[in-house]
PDB file of N, CA and C in Angstrom:
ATOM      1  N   UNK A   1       9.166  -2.797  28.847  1.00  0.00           N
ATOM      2  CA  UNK A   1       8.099  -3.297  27.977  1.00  0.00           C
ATOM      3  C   UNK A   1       8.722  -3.801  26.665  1.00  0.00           C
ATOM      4  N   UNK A   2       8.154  -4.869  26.291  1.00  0.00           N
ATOM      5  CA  UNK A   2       9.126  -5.506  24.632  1.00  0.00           C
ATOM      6  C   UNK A   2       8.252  -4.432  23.298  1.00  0.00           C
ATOM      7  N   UNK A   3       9.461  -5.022  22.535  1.00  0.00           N
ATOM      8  CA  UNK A   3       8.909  -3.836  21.458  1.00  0.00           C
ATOM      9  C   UNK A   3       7.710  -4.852  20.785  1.00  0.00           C
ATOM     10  N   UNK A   4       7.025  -3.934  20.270  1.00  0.00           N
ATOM     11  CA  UNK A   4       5.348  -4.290  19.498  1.00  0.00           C
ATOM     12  C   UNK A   4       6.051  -5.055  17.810  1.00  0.00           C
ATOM     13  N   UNK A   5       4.942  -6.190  18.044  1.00  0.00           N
ATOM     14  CA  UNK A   5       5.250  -6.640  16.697  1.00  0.00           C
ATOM     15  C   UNK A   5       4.724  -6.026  15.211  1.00  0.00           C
ATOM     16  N   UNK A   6       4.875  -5.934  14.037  1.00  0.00           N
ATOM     17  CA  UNK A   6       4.428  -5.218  12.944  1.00  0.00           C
ATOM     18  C   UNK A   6       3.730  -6.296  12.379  1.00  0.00           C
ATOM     19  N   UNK A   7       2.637  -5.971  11.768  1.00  0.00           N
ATOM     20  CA  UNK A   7       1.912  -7.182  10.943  1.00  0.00           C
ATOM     21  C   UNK A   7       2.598  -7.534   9.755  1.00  0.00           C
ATOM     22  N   UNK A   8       3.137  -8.547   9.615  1.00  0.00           N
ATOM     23  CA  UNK A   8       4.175  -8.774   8.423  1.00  0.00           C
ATOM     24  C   UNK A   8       3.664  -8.863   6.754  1.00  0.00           C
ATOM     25  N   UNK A   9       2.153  -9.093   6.981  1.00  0.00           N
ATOM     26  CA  UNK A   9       1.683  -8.830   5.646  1.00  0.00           C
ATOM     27  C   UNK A   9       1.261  -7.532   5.208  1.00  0.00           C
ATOM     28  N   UNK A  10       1.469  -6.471   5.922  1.00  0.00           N
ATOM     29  CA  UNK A  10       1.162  -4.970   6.429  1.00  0.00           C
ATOM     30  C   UNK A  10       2.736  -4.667   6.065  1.00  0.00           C
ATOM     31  N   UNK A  11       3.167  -4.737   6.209  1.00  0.00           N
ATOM     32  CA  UNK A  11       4.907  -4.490   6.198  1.00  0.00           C
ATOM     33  C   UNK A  11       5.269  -4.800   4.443  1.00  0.00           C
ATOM     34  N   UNK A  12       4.916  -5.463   4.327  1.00  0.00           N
ATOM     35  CA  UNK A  12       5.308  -5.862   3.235  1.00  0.00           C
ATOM     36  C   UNK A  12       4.795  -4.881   1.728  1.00  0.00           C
ATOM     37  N   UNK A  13       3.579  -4.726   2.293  1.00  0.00           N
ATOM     38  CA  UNK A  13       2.359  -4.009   1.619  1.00  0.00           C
ATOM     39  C   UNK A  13       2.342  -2.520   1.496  1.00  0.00           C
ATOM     40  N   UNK A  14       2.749  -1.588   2.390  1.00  0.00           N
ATOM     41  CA  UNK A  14       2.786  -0.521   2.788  1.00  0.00           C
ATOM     42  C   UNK A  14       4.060  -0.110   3.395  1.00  0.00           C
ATOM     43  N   UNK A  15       4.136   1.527   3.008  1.00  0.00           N
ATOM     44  CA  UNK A  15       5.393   2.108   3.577  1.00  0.00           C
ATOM     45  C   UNK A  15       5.306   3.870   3.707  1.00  0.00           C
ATOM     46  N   UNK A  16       5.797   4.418   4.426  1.00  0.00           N
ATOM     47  CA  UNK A  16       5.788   5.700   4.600  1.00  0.00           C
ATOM     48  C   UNK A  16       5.908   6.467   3.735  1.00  0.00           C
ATOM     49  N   UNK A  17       5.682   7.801   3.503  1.00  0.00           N
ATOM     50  CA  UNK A  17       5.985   9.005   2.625  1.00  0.00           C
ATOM     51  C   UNK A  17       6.859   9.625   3.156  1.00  0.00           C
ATOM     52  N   UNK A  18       7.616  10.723   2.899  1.00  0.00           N
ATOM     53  CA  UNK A  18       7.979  11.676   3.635  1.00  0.00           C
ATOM     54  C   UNK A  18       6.885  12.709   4.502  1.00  0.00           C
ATOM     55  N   UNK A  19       6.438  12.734   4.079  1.00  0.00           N
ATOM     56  CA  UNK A  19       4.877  13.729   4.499  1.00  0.00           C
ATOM     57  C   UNK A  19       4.293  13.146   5.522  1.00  0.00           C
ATOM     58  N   UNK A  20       4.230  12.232   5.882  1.00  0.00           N
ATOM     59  CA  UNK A  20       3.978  10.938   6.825  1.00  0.00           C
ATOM     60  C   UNK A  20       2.557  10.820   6.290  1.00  0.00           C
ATOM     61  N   UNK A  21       2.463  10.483   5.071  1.00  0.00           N
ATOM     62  CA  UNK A  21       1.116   9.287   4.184  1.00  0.00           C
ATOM     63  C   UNK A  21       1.661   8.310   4.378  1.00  0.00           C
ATOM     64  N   UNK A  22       0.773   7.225   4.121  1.00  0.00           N
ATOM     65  CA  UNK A  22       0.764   5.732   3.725  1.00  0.00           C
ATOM     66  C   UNK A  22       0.872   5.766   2.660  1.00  0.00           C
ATOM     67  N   UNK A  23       2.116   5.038   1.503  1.00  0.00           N
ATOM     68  CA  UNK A  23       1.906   4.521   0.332  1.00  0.00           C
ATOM     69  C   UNK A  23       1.553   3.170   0.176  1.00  0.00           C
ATOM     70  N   UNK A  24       0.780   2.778  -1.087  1.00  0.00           N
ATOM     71  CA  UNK A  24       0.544   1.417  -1.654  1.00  0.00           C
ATOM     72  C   UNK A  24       0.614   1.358  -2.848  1.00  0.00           C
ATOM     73  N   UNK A  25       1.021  -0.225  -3.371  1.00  0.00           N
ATOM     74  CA  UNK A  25       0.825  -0.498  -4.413  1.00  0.00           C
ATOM     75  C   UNK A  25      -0.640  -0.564  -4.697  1.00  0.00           C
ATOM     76  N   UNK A  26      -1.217  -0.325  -6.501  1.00  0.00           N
ATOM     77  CA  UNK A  26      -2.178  -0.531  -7.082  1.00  0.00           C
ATOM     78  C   UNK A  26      -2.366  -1.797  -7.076  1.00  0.00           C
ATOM     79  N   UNK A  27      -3.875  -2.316  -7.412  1.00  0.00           N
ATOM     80  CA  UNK A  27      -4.530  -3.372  -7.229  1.00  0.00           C
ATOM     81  C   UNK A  27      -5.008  -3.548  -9.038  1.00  0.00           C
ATOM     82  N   UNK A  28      -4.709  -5.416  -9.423  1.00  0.00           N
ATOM     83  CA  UNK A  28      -5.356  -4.930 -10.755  1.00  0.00           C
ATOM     84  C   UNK A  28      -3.807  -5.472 -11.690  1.00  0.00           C
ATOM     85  N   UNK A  29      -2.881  -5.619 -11.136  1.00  0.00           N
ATOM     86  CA  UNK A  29      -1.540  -5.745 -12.053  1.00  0.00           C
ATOM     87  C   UNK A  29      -0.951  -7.078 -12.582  1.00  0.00           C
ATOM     88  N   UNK A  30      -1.567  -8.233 -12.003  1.00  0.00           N
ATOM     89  CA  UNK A  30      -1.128  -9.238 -11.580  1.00  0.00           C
ATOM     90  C   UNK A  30      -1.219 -10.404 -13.024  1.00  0.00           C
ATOM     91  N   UNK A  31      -2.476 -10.349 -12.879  1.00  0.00           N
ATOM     92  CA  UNK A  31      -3.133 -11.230 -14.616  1.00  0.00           C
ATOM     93  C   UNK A  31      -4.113 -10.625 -14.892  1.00  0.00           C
ATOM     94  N   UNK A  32      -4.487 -11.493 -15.857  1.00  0.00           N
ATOM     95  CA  UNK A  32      -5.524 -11.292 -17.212  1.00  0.00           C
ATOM     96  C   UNK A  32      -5.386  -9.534 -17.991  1.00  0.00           C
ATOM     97  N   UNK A  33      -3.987  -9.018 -18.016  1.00  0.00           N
ATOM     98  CA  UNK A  33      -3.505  -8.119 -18.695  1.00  0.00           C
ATOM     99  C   UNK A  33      -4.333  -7.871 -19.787  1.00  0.00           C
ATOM    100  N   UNK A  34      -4.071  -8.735 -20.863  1.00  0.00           N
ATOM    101  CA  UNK A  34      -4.975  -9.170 -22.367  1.00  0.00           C
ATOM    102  C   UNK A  34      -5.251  -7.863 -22.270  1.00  0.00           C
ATOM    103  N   UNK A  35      -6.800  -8.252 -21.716  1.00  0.00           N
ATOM    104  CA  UNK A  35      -7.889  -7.217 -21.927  1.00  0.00           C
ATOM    105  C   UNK A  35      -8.150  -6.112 -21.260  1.00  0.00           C
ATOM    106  N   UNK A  36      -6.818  -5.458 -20.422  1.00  0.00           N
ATOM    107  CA  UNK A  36      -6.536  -4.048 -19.577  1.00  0.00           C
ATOM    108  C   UNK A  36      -5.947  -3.753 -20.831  1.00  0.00           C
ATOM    109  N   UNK A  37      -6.217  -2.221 -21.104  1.00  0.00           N
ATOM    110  CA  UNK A  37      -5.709  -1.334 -21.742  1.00  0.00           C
ATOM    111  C   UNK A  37      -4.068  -0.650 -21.973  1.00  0.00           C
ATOM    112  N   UNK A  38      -3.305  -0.386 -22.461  1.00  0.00           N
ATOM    113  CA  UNK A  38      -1.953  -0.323 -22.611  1.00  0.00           C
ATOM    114  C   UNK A  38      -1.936   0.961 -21.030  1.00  0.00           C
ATOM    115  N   UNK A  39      -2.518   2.032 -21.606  1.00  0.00           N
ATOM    116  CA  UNK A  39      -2.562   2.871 -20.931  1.00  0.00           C
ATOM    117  C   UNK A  39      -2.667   2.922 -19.372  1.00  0.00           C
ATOM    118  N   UNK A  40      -3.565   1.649 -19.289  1.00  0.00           N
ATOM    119  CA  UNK A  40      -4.685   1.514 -17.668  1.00  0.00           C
ATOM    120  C   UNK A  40      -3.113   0.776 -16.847  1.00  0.00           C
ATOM    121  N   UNK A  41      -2.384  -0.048 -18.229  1.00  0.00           N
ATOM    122  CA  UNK A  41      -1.698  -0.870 -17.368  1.00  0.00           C
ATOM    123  C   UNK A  41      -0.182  -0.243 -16.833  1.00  0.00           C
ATOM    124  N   UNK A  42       0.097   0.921 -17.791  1.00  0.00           N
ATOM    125  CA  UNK A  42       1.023   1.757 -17.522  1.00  0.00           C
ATOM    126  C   UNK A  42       0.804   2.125 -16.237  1.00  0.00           C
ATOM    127  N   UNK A  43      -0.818   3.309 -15.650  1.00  0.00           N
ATOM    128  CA  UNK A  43      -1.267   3.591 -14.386  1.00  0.00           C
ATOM    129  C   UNK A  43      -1.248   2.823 -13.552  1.00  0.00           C
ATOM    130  N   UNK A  44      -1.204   1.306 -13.663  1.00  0.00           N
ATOM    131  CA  UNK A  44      -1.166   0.363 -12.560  1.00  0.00           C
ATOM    132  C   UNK A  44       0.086   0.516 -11.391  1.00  0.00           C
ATOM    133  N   UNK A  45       1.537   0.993 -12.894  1.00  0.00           N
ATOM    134  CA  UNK A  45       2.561   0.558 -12.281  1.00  0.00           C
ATOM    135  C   UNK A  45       2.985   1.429 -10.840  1.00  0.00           C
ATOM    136  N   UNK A  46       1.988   2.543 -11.023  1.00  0.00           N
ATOM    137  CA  UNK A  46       2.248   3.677  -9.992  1.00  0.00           C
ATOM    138  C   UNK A  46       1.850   3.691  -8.674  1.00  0.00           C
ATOM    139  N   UNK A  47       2.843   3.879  -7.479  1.00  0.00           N
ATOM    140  CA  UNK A  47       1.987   4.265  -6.435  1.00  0.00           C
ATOM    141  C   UNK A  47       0.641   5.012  -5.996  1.00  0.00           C
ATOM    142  N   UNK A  48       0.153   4.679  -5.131  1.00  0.00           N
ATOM    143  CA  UNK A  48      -0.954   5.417  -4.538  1.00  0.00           C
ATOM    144  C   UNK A  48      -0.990   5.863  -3.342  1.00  0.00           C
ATOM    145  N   UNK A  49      -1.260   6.677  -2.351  1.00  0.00           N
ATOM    146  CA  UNK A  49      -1.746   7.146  -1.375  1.00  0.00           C
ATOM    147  C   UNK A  49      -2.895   6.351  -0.645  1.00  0.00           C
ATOM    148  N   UNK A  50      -2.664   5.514   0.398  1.00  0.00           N
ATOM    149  CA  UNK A  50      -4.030   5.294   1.286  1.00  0.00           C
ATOM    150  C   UNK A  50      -4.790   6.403   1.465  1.00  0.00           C
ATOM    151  N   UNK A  51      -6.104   5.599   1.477  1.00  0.00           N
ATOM    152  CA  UNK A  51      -7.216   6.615   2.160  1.00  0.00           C
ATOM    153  C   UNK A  51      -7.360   6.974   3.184  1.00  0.00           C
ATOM    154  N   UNK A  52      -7.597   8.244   3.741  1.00  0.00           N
ATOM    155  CA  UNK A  52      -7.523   8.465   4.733  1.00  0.00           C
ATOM    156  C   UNK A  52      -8.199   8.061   5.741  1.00  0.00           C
ATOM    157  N   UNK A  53      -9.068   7.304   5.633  1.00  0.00           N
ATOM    158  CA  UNK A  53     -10.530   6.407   5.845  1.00  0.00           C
ATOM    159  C   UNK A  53      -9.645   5.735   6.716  1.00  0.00           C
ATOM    160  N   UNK A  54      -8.835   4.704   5.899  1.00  0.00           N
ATOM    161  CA  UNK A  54      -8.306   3.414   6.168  1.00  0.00           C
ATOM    162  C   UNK A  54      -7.123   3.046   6.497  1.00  0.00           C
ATOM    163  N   UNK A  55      -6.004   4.776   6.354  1.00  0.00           N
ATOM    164  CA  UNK A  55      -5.287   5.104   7.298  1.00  0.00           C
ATOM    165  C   UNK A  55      -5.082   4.921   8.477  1.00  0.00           C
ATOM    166  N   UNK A  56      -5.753   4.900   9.581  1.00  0.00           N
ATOM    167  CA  UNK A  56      -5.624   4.553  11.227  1.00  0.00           C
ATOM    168  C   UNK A  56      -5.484   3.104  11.689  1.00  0.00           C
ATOM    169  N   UNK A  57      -6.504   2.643  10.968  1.00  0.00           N
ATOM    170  CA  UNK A  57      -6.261   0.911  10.473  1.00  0.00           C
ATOM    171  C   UNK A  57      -4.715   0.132  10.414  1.00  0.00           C
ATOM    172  N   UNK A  58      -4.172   0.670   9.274  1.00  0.00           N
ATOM    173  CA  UNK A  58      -2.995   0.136   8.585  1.00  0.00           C
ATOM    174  C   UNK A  58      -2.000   0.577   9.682  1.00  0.00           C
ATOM    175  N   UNK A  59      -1.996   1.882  10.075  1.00  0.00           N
ATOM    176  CA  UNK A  59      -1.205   2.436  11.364  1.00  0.00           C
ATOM    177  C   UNK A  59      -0.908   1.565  12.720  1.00  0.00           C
ATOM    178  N   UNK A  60      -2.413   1.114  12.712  1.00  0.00           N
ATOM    179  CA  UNK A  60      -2.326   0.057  14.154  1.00  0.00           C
ATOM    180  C   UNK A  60      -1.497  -1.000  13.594  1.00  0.00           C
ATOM    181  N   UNK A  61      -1.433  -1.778  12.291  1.00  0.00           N
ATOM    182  CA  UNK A  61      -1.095  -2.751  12.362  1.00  0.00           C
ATOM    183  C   UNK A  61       1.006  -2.599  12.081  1.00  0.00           C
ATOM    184  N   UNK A  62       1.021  -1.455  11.496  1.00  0.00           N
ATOM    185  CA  UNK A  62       2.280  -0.823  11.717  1.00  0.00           C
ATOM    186  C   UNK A  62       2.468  -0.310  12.973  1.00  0.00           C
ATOM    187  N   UNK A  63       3.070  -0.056  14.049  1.00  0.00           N
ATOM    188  CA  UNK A  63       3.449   0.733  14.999  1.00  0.00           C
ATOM    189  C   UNK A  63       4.629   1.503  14.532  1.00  0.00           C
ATOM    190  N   UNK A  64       5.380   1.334  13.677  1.00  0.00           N
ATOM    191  CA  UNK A  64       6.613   2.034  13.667  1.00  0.00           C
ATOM    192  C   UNK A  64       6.804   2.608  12.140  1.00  0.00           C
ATOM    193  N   UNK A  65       5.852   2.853  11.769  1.00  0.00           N
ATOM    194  CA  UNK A  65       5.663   3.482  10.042  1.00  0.00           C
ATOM    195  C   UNK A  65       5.563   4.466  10.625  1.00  0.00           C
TER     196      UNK A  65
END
């Protein structure tokens, strides 16, 4: 059987934990800074944890995360 392809905009986007979570980047970083807060934009720079919701999702489109 050939190996399964990874969704490449999924790949790019997301990556494993040790714990086996999904990490992501924050949403929100990109423009119109200005008027985000010093603070809000510091929190941007940080990873996040997928939801567990939307976890199984991102999984299918990874096979090998």
């Amino acid at each position: 059987m050939p190996k399964m392809k990874s969704n490449r905009g999924a790949r790019k986007r997301f990556s494993a934990t040790g714990g086996g979570g999904v990490k992501r980047a924050k949403a929100g970083k990109s423009h119109i800074l200005t008027s985000k807060g010093r603070k809000r934009k510091r929190s941007l720079r940080k990873s996040a944890l997928v939801n567990p919701a939307n976890e199984k999702s991102i999984r299918r489109l990874l096979p090998y995360l």
